[in-house]
Protein backbone atom coordinates (compact mmCIF):
# COMPACT_ATOMS: atom_id res chain seq x y z
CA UNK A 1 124.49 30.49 181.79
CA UNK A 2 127.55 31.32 179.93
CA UNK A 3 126.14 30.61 176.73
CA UNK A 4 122.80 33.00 177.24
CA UNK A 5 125.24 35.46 178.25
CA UNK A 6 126.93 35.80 174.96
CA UNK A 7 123.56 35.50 172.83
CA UNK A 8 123.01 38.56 174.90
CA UNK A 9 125.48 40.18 174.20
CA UNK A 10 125.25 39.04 170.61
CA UNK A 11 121.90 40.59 170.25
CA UNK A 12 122.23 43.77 171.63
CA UNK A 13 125.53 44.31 169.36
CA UNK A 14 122.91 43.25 166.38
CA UNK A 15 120.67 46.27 167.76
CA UNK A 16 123.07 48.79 168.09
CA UNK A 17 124.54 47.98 164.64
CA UNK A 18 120.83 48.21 163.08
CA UNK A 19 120.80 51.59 165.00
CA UNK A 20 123.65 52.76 163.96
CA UNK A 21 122.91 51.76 160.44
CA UNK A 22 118.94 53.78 160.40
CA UNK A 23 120.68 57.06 161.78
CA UNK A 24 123.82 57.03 159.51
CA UNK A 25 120.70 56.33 156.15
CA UNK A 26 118.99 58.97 157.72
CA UNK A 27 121.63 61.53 158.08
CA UNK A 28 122.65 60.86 154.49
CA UNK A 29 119.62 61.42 153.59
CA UNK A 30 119.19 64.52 155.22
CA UNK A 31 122.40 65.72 154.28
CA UNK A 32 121.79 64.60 150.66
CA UNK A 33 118.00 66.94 150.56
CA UNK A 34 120.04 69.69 152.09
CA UNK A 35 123.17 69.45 148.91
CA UNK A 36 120.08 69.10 147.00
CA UNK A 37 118.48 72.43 147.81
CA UNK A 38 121.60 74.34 148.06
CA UNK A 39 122.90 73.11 144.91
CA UNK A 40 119.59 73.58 142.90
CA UNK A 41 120.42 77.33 141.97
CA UNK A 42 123.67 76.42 140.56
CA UNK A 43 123.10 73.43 138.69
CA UNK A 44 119.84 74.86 137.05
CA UNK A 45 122.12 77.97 136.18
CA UNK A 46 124.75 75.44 134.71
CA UNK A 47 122.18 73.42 133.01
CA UNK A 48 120.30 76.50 131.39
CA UNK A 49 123.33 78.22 130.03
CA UNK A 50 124.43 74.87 128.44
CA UNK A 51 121.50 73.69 127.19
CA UNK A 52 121.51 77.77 125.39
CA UNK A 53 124.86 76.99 124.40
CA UNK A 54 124.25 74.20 122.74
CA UNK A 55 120.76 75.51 120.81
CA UNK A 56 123.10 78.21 120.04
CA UNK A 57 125.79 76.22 118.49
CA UNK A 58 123.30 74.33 116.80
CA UNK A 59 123.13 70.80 118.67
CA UNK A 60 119.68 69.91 120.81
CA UNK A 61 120.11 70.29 124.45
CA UNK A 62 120.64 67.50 126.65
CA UNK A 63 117.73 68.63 129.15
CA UNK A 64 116.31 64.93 128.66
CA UNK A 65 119.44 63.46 130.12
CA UNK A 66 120.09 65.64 133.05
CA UNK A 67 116.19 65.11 134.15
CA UNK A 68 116.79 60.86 134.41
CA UNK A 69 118.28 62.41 137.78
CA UNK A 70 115.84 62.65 140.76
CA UNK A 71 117.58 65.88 142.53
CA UNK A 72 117.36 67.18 139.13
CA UNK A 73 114.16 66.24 138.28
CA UNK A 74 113.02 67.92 141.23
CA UNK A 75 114.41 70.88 139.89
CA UNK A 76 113.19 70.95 136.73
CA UNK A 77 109.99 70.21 138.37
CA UNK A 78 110.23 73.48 140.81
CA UNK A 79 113.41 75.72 139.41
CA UNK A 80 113.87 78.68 141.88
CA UNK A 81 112.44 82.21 140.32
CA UNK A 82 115.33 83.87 140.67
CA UNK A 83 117.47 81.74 138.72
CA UNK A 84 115.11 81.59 135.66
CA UNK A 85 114.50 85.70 135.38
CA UNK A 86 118.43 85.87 134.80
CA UNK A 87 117.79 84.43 131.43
C-alpha cells in the first residue's frame, strides 16, 4: 500500500507539472502575439526610416534580413496604414 501511495502521488505531481508547463507556453505565447502587435507600429517605423537611410546614404537596405523574423515577417506581410502614409 505504501508503495501505490507514492506512485500516486508521483503521478499527479507529473500532471500538475505538465499543467503548469501548457499554461506558462501558452501565456508566453499570448503575451508574445500581444508584444507582437503592439510593437508592429514601431518597429516598421524603425525599419522604414533605416532602410531610407541607408538607400539614402547609398548602401541597399537590409529589409531581407529583418524579414528572416516571423513577428516581422508578419509585418511586412500586413504593415499598419497609418504607419506607411507617414512616409
Amino acid at each position: 500500500t505504501h508503495q501505490f501511495r507514492t506512485g500516486c502521488i508521483n503521478s499527479s505531481v507529473i500532471g500538475i507539472l505538465v499543467l503548469t508547463v501548457q499554461s506558462l507556453s501558452q501565456v508566453l505565447l499570448a503575451f508574445y502575439l500581444v508584444l507582437c502587435v503592439h510593437l508592429q507600429t514601431i518597429i516598421l517605423s524603425l525599419t522604414f526610416y533605416l532602410s531610407h537611410c541607408l538607400t539614402y546614404c547609398g548602401l541597399p537596405p537590409f529589409s531581407p534580413v529583418m524579414s528572416t523574423h516571423p513577428c516581422l515577417l508578419l509585418l511586412i506581410k500586413n504593415p499598419p496604414r497609418h504607419s506607411l502614409d507617414r512616409f
